[in-house]
PDB file of N, CA and C in Angstrom:
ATOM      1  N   UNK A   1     -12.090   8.178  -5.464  1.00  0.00           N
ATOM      2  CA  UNK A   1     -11.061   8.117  -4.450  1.00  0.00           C
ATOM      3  C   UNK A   1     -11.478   8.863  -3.188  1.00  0.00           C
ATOM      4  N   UNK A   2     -12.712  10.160  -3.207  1.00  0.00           N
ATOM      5  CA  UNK A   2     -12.651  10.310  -2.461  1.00  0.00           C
ATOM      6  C   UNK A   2     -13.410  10.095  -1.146  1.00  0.00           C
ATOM      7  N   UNK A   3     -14.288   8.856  -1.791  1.00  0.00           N
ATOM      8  CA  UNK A   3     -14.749   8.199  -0.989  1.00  0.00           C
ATOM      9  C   UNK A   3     -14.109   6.848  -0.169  1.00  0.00           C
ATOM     10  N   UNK A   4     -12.961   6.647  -1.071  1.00  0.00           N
ATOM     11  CA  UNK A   4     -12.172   5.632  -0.274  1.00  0.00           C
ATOM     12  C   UNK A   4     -11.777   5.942   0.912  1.00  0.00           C
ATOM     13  N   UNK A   5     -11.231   7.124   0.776  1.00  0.00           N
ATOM     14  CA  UNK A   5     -10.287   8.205   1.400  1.00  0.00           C
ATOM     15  C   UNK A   5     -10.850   8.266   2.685  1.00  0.00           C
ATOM     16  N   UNK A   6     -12.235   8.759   2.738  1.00  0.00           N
ATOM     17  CA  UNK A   6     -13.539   8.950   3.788  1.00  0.00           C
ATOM     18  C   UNK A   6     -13.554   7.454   4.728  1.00  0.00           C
ATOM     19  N   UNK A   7     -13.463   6.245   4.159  1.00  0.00           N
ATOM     20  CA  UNK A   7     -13.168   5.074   4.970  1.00  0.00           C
ATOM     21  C   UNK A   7     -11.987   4.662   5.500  1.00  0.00           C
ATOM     22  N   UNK A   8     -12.045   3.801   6.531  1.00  0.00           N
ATOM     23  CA  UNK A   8     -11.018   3.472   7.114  1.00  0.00           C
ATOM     24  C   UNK A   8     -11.141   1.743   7.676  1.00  0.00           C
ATOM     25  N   UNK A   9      -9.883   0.886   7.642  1.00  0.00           N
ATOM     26  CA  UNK A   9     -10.254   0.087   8.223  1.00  0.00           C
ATOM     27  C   UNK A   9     -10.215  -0.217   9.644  1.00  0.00           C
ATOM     28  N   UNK A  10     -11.173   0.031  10.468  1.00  0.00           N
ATOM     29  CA  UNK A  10     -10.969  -0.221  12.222  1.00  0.00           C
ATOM     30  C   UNK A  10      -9.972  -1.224  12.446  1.00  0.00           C
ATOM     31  N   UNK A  11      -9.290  -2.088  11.965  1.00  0.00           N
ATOM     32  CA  UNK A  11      -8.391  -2.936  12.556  1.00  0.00           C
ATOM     33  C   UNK A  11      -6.741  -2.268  11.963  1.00  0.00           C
ATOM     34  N   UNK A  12      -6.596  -1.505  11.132  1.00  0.00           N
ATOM     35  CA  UNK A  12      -5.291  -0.968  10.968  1.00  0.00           C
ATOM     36  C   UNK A  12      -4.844  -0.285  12.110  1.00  0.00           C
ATOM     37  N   UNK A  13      -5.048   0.571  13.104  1.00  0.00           N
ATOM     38  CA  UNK A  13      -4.497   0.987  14.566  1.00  0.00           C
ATOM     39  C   UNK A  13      -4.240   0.007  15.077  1.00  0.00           C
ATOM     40  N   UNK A  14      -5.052  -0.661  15.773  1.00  0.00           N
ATOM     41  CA  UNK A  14      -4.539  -1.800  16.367  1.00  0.00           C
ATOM     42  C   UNK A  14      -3.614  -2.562  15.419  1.00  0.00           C
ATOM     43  N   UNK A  15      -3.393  -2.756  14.522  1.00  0.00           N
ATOM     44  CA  UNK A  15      -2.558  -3.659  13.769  1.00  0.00           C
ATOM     45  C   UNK A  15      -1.174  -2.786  14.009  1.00  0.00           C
ATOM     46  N   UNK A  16      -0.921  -1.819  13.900  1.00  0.00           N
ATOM     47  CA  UNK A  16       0.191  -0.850  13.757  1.00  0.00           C
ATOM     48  C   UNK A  16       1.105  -1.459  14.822  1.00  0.00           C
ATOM     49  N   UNK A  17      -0.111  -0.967  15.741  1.00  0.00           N
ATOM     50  CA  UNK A  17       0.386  -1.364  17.513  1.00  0.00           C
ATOM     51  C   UNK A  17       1.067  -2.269  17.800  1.00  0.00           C
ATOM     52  N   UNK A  18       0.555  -3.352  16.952  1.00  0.00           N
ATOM     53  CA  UNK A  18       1.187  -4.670  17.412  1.00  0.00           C
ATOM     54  C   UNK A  18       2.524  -4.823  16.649  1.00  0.00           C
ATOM     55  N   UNK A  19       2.035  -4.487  15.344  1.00  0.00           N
ATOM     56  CA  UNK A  19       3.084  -4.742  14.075  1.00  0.00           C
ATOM     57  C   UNK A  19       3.514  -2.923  13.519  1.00  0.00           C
ATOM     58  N   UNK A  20       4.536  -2.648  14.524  1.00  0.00           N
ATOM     59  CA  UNK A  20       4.737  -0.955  13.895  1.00  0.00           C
ATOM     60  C   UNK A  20       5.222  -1.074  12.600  1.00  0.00           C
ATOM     61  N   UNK A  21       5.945  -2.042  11.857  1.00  0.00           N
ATOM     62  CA  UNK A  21       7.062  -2.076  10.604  1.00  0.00           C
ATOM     63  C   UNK A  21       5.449  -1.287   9.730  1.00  0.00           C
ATOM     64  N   UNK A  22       4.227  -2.223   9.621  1.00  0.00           N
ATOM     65  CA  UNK A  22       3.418  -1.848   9.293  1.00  0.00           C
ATOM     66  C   UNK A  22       3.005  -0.298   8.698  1.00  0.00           C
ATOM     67  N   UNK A  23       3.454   0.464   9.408  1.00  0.00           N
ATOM     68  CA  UNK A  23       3.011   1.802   9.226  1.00  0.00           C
ATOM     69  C   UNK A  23       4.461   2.262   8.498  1.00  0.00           C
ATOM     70  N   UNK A  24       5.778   1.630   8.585  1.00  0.00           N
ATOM     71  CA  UNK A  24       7.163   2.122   7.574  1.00  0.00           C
ATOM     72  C   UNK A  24       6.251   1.583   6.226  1.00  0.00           C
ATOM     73  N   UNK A  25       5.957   0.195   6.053  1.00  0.00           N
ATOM     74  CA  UNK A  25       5.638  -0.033   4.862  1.00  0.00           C
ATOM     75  C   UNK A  25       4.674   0.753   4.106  1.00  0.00           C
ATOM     76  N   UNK A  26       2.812   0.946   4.811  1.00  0.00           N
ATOM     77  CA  UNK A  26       2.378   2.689   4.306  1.00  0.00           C
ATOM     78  C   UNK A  26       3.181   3.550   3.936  1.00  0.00           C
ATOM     79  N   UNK A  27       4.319   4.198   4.920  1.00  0.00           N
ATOM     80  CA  UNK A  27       5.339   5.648   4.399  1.00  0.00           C
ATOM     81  C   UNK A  27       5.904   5.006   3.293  1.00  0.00           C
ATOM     82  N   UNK A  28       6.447   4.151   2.842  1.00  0.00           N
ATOM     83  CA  UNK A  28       6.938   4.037   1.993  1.00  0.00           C
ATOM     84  C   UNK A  28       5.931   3.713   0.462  1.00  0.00           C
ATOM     85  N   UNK A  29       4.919   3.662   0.697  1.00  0.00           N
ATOM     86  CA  UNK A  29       3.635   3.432  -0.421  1.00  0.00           C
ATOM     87  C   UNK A  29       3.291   4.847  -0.294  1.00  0.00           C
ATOM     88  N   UNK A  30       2.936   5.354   0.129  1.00  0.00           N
ATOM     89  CA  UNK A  30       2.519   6.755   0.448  1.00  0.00           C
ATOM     90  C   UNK A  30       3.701   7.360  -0.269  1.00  0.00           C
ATOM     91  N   UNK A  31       4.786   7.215  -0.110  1.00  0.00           N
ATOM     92  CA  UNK A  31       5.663   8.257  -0.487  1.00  0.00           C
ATOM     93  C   UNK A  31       6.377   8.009  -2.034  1.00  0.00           C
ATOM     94  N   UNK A  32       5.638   6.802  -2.694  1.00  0.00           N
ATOM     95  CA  UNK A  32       5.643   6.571  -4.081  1.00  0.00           C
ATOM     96  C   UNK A  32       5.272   7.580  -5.191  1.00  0.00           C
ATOM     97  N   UNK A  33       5.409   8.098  -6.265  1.00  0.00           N
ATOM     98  CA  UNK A  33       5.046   8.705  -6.884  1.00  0.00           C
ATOM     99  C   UNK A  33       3.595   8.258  -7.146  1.00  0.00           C
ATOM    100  N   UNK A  34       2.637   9.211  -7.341  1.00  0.00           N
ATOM    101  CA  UNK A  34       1.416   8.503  -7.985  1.00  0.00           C
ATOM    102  C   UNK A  34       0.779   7.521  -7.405  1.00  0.00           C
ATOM    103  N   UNK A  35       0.636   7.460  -5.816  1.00  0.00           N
ATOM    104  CA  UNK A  35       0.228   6.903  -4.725  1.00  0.00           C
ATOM    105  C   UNK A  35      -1.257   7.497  -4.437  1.00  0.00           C
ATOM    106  N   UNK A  36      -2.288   7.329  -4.753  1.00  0.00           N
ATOM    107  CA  UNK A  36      -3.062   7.581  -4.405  1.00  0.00           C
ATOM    108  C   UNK A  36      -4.023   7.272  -2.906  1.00  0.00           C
ATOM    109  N   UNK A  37      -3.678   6.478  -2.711  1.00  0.00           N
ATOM    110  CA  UNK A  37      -4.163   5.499  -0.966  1.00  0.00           C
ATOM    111  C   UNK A  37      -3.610   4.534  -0.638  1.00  0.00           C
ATOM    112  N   UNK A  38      -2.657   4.366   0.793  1.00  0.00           N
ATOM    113  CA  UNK A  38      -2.215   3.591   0.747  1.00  0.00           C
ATOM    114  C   UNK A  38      -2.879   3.135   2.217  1.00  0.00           C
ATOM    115  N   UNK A  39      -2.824   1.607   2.097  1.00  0.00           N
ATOM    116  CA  UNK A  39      -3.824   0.917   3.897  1.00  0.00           C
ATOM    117  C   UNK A  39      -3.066  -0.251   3.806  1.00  0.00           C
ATOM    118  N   UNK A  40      -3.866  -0.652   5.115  1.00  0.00           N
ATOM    119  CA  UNK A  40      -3.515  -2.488   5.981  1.00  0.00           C
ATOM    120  C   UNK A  40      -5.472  -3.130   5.112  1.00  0.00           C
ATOM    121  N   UNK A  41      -5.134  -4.117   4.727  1.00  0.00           N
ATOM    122  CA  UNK A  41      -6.103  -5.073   4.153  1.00  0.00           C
ATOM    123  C   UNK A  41      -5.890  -6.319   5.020  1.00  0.00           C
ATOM    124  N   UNK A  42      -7.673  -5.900   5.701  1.00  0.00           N
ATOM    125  CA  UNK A  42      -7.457  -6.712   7.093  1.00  0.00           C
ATOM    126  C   UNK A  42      -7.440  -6.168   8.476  1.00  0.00           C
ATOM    127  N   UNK A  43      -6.800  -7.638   8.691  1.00  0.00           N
ATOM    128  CA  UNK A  43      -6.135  -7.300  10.259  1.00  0.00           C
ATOM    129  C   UNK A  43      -4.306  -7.027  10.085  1.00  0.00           C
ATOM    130  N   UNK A  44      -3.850  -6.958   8.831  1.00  0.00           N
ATOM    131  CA  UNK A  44      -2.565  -6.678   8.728  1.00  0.00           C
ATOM    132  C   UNK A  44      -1.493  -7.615   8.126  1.00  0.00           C
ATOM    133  N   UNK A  45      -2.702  -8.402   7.155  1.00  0.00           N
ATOM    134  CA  UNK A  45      -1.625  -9.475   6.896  1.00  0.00           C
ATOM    135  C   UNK A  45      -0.700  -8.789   5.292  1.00  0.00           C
ATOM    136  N   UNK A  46      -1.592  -7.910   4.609  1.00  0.00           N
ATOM    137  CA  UNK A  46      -0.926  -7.429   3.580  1.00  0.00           C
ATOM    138  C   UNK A  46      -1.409  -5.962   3.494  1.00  0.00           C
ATOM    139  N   UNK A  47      -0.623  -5.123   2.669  1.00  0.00           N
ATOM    140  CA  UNK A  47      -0.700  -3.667   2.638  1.00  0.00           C
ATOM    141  C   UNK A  47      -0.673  -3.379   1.083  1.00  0.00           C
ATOM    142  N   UNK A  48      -1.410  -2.396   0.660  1.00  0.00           N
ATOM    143  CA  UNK A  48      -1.731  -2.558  -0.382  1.00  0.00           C
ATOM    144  C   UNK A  48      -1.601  -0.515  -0.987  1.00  0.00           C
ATOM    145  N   UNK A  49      -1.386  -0.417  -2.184  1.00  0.00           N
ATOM    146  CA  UNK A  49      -1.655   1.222  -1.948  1.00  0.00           C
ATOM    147  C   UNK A  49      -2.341   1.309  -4.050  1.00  0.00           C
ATOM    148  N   UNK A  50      -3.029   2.280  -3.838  1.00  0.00           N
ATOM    149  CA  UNK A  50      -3.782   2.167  -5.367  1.00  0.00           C
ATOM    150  C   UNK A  50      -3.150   3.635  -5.761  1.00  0.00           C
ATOM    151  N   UNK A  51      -2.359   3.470  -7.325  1.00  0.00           N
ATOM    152  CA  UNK A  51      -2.137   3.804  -8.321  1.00  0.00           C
ATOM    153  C   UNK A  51      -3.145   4.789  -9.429  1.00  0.00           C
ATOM    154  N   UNK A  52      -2.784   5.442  -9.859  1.00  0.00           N
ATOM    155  CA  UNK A  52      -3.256   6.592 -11.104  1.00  0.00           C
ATOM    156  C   UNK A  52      -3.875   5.429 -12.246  1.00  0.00           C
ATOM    157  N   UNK A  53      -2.368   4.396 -12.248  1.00  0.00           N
ATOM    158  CA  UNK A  53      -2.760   3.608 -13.431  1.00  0.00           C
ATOM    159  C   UNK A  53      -1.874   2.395 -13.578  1.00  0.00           C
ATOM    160  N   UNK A  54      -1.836   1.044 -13.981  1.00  0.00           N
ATOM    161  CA  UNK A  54      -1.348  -0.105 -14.274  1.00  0.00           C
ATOM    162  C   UNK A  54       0.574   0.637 -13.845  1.00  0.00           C
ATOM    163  N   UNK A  55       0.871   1.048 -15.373  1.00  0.00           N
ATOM    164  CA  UNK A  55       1.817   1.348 -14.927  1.00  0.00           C
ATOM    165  C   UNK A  55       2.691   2.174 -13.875  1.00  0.00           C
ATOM    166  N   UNK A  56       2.168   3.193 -13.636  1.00  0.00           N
ATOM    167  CA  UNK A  56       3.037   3.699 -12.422  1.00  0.00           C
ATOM    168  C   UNK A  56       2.803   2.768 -11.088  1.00  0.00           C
ATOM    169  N   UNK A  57       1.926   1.919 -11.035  1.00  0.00           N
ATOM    170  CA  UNK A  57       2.130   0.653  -9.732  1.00  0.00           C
ATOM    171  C   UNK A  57       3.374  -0.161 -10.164  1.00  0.00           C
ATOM    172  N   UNK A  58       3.566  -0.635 -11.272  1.00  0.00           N
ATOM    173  CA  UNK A  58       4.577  -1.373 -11.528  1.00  0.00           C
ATOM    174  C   UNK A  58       5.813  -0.764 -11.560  1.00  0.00           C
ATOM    175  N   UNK A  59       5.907   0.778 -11.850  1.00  0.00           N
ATOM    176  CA  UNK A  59       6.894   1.687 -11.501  1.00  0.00           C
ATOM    177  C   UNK A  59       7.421   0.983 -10.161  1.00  0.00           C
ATOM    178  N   UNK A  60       6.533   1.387  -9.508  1.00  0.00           N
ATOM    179  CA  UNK A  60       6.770   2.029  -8.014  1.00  0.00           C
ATOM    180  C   UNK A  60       6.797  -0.135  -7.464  1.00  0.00           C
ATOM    181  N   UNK A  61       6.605  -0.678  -7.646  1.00  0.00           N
ATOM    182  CA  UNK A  61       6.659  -2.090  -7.552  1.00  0.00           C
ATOM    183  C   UNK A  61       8.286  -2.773  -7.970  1.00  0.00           C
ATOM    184  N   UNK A  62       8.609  -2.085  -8.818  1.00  0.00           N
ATOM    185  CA  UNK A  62      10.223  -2.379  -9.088  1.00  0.00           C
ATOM    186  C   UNK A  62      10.819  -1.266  -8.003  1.00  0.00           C
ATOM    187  N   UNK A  63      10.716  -0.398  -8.064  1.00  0.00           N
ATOM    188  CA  UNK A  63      11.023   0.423  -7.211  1.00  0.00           C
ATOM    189  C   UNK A  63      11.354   0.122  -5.884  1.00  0.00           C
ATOM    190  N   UNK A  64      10.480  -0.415  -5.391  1.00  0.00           N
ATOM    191  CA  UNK A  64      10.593  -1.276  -3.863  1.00  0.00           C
ATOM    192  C   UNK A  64      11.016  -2.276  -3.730  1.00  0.00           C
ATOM    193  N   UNK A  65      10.592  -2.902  -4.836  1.00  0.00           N
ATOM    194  CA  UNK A  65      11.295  -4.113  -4.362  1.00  0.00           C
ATOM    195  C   UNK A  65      12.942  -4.502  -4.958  1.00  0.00           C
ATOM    196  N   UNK A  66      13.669  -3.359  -5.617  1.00  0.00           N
ATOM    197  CA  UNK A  66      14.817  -3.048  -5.255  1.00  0.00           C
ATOM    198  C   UNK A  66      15.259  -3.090  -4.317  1.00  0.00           C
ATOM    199  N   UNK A  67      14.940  -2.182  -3.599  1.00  0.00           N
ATOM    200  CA  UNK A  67      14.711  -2.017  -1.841  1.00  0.00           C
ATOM    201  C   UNK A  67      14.677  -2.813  -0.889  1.00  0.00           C
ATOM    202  N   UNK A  68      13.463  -3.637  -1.301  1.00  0.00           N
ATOM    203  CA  UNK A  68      13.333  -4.474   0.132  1.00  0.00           C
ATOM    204  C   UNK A  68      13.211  -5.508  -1.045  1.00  0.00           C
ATOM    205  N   UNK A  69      13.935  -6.953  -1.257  1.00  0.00           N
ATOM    206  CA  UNK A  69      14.542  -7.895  -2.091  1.00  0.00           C
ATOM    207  C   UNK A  69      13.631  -9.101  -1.301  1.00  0.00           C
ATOM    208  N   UNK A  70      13.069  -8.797   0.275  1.00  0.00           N
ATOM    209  CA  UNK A  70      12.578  -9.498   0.477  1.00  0.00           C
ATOM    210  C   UNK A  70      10.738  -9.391   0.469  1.00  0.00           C
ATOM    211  N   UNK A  71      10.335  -8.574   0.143  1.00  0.00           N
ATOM    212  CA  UNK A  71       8.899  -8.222  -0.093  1.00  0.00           C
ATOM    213  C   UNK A  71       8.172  -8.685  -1.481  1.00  0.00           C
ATOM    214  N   UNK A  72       6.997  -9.187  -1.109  1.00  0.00           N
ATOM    215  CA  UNK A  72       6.113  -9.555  -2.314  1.00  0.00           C
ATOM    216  C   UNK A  72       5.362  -8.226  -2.626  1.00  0.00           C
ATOM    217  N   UNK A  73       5.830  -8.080  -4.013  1.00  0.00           N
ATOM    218  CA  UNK A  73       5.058  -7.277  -4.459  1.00  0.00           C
ATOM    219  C   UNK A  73       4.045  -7.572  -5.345  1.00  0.00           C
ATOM    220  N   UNK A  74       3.024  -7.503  -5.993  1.00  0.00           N
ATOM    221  CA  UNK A  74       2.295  -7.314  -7.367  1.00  0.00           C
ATOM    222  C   UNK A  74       1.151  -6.492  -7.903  1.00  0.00           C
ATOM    223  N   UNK A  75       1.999  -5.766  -9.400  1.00  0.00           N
ATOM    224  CA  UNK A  75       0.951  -4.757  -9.449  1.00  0.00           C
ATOM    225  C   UNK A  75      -0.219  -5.350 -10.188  1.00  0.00           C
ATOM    226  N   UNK A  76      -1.358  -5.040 -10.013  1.00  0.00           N
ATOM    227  CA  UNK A  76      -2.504  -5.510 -10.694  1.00  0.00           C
ATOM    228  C   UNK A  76      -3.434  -4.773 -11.456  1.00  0.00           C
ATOM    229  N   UNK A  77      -4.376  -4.611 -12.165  1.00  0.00           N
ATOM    230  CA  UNK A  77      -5.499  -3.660 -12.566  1.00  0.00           C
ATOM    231  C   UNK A  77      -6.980  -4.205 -12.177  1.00  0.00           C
ATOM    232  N   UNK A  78      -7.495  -3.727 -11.242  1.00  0.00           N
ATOM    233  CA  UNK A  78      -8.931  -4.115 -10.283  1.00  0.00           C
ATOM    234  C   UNK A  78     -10.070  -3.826 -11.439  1.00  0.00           C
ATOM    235  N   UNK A  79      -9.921  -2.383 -12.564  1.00  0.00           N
ATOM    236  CA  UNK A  79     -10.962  -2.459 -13.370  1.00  0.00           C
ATOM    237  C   UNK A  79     -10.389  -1.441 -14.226  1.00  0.00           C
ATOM    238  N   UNK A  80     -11.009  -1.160 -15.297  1.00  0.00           N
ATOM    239  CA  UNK A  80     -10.994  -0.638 -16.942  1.00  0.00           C
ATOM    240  C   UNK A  80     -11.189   0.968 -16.391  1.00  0.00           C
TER     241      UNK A  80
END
């Protein structure tokens, strides 16, 4: 992680700029329990934030989308 951490994607500022909701949706991934990184993938078409583990994404995936009824969420597992 803490090399993720160390990167950044050059098009998330400018994306913010254009699209501020962008950076509520981060605070609100960020401010998940067990949020480990949360970014813009891309130029801003989806936002994404990585998890401890399977389940606390799916926690925090019902969680929101309580919330916002209109957001796609899905939690996934990238590797073992």
């Amino acid at each position: 992680m803490n090399f993720c951490r160390s990167k950044k994607n050059d098009l998330q500022e400018i994306s913010i700029k254009i699209a501020p909701v962008l950076q509520v949706i981060l605070n609100i991934l960020s401010d998940e329990p067990n949020c480990l990184l949360a970014r813009v993938s891309g130029s801003g078409a989806t936002c994404f934030g990585i998890f401890n583990n399977e389940h606390s994404a799916a926690l925090s995936a019902s969680a929101i989308s309580s919330r916002f009824k209109e957001w796609w969420l899905k939690p996934t597992q990238l590797s073992n």
